[in-house]
Protein backbone atom coordinates (compact mmCIF):
# COMPACT_ATOMS: atom_id res chain seq x y z
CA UNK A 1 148.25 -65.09 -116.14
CA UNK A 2 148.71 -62.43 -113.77
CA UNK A 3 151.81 -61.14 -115.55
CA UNK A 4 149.87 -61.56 -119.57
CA UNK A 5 147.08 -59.02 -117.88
CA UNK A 6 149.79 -56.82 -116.47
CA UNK A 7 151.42 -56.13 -120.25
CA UNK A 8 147.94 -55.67 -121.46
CA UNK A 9 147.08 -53.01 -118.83
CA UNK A 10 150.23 -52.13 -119.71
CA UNK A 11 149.55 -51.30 -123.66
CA UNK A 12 145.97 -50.27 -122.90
CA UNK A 13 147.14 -47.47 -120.80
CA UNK A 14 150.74 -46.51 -123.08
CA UNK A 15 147.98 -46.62 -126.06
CA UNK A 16 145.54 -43.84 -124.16
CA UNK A 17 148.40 -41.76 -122.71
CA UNK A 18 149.24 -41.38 -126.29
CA UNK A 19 145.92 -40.86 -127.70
CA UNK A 20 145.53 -37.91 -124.89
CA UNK A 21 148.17 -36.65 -125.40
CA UNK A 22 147.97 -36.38 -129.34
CA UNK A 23 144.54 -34.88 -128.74
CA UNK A 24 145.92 -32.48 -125.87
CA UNK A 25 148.42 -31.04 -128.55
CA UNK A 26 145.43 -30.79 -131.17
CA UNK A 27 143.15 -28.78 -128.48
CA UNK A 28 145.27 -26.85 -126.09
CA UNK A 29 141.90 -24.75 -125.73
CA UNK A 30 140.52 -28.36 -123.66
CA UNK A 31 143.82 -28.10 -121.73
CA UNK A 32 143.35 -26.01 -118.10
């Protein structure tokens, strides 16, 4: 169980660093 949450934390967190990261390059005015 403890490992099934892990990968899901996992993805959660690979999917947002992403998302940031695409939205980072779209407003480098946001970026400080």
């Amino acid at each position: 169980m403890g490992s099934l949450e892990d990968f899901d934390i996992s993805a959660v967190l690979q999917k947002l660093i992403a998302f940031v990261d695409s939205f980072s390059s779209d407003s480098p005015e946001t970026v400080e």
